[in-house]
PDB file of N, CA and C in Angstrom:
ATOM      1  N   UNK A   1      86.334  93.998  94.027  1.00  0.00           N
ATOM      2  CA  UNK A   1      87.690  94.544  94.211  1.00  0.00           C
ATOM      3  C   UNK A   1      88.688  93.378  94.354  1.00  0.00           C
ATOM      4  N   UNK A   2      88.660  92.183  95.201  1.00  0.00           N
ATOM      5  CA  UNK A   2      88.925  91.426  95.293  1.00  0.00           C
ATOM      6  C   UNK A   2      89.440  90.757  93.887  1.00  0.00           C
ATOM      7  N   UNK A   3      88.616  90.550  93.268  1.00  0.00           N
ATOM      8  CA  UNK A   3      88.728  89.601  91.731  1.00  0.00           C
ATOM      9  C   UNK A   3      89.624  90.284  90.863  1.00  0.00           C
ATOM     10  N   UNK A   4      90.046  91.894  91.060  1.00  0.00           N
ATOM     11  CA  UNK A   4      90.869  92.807  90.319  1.00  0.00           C
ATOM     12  C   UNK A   4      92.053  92.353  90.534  1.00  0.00           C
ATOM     13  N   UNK A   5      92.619  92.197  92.236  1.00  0.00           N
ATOM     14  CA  UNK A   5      93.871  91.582  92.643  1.00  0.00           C
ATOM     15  C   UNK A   5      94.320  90.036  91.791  1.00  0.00           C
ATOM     16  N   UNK A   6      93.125  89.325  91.951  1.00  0.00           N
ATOM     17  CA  UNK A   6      93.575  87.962  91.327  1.00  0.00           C
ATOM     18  C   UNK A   6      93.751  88.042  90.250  1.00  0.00           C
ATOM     19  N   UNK A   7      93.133  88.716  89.889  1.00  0.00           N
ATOM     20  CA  UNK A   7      93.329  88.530  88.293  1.00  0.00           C
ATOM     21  C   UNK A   7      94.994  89.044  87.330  1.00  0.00           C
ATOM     22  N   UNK A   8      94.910  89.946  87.877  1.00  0.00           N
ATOM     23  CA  UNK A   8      96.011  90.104  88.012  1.00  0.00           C
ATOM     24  C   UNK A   8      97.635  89.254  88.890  1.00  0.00           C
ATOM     25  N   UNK A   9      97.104  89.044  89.937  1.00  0.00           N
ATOM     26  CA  UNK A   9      98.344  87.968  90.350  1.00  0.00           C
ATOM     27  C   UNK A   9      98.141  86.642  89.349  1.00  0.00           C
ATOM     28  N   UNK A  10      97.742  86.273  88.945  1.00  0.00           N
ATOM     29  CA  UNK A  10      97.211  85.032  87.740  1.00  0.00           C
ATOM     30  C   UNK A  10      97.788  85.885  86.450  1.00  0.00           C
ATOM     31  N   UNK A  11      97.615  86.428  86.260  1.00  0.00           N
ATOM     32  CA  UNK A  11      98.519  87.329  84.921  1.00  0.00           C
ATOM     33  C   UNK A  11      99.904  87.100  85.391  1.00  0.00           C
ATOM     34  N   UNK A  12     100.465  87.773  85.978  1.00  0.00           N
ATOM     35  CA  UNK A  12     101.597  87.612  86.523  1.00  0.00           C
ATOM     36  C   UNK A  12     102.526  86.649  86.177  1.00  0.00           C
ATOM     37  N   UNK A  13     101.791  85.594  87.709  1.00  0.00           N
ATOM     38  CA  UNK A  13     102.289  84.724  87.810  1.00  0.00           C
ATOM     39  C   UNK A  13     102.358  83.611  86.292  1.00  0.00           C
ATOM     40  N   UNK A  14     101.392  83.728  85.370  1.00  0.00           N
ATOM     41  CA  UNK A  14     101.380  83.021  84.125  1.00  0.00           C
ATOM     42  C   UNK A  14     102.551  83.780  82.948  1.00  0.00           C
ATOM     43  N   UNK A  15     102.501  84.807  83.164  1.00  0.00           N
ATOM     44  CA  UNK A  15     103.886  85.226  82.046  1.00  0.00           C
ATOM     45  C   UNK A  15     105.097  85.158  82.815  1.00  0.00           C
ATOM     46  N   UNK A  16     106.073  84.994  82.376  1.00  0.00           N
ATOM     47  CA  UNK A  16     107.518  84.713  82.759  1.00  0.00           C
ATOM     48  C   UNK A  16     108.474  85.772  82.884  1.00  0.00           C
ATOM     49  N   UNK A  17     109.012  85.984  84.207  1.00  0.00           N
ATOM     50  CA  UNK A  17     109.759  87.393  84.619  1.00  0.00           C
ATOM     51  C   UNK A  17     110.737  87.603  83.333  1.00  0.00           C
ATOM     52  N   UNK A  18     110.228  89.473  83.360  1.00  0.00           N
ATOM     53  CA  UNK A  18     111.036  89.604  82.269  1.00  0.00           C
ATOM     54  C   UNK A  18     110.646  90.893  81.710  1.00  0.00           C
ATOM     55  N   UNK A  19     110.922  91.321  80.396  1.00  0.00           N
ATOM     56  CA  UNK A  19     110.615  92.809  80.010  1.00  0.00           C
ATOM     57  C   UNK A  19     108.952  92.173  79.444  1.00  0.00           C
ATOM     58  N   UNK A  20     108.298  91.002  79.609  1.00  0.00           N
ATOM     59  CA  UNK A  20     107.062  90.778  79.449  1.00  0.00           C
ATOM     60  C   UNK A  20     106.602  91.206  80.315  1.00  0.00           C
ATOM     61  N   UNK A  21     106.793  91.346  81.797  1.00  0.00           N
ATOM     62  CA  UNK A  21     106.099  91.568  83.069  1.00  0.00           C
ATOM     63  C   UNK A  21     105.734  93.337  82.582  1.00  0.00           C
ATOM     64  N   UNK A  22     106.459  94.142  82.162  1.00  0.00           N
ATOM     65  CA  UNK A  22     105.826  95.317  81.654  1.00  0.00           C
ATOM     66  C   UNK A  22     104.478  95.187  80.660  1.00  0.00           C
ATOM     67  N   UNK A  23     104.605  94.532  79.631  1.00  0.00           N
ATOM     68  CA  UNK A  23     103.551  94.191  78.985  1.00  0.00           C
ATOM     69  C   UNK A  23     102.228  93.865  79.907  1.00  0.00           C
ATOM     70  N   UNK A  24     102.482  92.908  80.746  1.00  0.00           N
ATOM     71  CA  UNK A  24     101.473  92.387  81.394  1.00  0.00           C
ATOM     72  C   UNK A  24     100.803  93.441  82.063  1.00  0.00           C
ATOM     73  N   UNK A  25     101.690  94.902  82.754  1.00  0.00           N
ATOM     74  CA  UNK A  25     101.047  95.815  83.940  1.00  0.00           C
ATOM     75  C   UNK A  25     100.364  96.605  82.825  1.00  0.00           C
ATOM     76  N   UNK A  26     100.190  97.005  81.432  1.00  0.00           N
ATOM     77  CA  UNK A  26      99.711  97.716  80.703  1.00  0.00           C
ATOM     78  C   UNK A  26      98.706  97.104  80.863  1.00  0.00           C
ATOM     79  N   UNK A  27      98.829  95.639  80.263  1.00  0.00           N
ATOM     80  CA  UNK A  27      97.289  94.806  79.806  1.00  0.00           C
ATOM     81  C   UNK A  27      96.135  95.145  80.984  1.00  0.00           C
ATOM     82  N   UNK A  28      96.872  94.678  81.909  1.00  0.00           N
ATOM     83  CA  UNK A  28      96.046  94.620  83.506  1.00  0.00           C
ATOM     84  C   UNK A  28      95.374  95.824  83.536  1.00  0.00           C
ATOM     85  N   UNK A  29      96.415  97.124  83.622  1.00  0.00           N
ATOM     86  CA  UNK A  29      95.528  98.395  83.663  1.00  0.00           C
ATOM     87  C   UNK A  29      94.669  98.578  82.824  1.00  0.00           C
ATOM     88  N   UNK A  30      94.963  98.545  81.348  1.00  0.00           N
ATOM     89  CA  UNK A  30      93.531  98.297  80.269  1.00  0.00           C
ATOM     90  C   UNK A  30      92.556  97.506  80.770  1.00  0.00           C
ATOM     91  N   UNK A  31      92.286  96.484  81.319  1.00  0.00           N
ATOM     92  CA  UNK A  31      91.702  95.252  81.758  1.00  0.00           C
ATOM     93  C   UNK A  31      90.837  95.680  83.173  1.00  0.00           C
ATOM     94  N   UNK A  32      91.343  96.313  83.388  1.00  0.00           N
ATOM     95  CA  UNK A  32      90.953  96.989  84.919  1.00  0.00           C
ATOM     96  C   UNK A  32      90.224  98.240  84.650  1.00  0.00           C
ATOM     97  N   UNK A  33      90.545  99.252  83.560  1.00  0.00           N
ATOM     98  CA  UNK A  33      89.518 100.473  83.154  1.00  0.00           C
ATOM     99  C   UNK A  33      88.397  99.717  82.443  1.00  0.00           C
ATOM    100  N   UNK A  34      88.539  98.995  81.389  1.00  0.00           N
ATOM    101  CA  UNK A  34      87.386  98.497  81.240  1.00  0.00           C
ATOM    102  C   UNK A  34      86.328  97.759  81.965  1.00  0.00           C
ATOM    103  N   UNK A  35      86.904  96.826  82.314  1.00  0.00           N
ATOM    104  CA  UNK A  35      85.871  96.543  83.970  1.00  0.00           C
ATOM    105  C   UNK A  35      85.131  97.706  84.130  1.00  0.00           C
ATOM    106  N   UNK A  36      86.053  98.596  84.764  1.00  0.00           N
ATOM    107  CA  UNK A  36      85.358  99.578  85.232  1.00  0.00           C
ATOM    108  C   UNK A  36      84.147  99.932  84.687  1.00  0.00           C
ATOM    109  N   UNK A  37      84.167 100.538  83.228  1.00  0.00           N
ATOM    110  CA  UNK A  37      83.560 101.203  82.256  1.00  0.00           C
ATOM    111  C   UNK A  37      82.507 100.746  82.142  1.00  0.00           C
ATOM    112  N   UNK A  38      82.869  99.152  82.025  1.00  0.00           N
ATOM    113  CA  UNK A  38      81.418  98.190  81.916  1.00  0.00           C
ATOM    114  C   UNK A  38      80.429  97.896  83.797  1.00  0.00           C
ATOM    115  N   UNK A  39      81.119  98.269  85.019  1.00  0.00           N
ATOM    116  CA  UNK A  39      80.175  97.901  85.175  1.00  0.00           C
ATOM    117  C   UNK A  39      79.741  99.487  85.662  1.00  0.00           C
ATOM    118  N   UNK A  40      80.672 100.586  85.063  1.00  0.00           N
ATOM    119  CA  UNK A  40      79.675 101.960  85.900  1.00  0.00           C
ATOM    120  C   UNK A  40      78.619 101.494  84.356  1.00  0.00           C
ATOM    121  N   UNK A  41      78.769 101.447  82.856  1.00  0.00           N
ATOM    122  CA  UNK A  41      77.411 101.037  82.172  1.00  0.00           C
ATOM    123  C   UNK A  41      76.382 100.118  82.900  1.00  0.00           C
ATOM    124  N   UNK A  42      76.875  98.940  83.340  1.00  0.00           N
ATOM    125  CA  UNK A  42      75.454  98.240  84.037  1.00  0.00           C
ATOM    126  C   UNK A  42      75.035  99.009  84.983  1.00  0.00           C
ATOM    127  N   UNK A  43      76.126  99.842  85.905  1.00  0.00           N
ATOM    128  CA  UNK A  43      75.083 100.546  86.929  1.00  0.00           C
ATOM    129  C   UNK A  43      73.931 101.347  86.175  1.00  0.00           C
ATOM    130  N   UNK A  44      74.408 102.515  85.591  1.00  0.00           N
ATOM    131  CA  UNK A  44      73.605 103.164  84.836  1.00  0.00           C
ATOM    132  C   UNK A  44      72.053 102.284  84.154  1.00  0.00           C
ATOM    133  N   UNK A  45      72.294 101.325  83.638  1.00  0.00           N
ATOM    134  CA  UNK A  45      71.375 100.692  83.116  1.00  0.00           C
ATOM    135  C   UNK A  45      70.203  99.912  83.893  1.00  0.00           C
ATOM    136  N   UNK A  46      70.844  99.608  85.155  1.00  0.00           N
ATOM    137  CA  UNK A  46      69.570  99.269  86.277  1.00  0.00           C
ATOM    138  C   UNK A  46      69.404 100.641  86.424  1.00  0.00           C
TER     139      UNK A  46
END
């Protein structure tokens, strides 16, 4: 859960305030369901 926050404040903070910072909260949320996706698949798979 932890590594979700950073990763995101590191997104952030690396693109430059602006109508990019919208871009960036899409990416993140895509970026963040997939995570997800992949590790409920590894759960499943152990």
């Amino acid at each position: 859960m932890s590594s979700l926050s950073e990763t995101q404040r590191r997104s952030s903070e690396t693109k430059p305030e602006g109508s990019s910072v919208k871009a960036t909260h899409s990416e993140t949320k895509q970026e963040v369901l997939a995570r997800r996706a992949f590790n409920a698949a590894s759960r499943t798979r152990r």
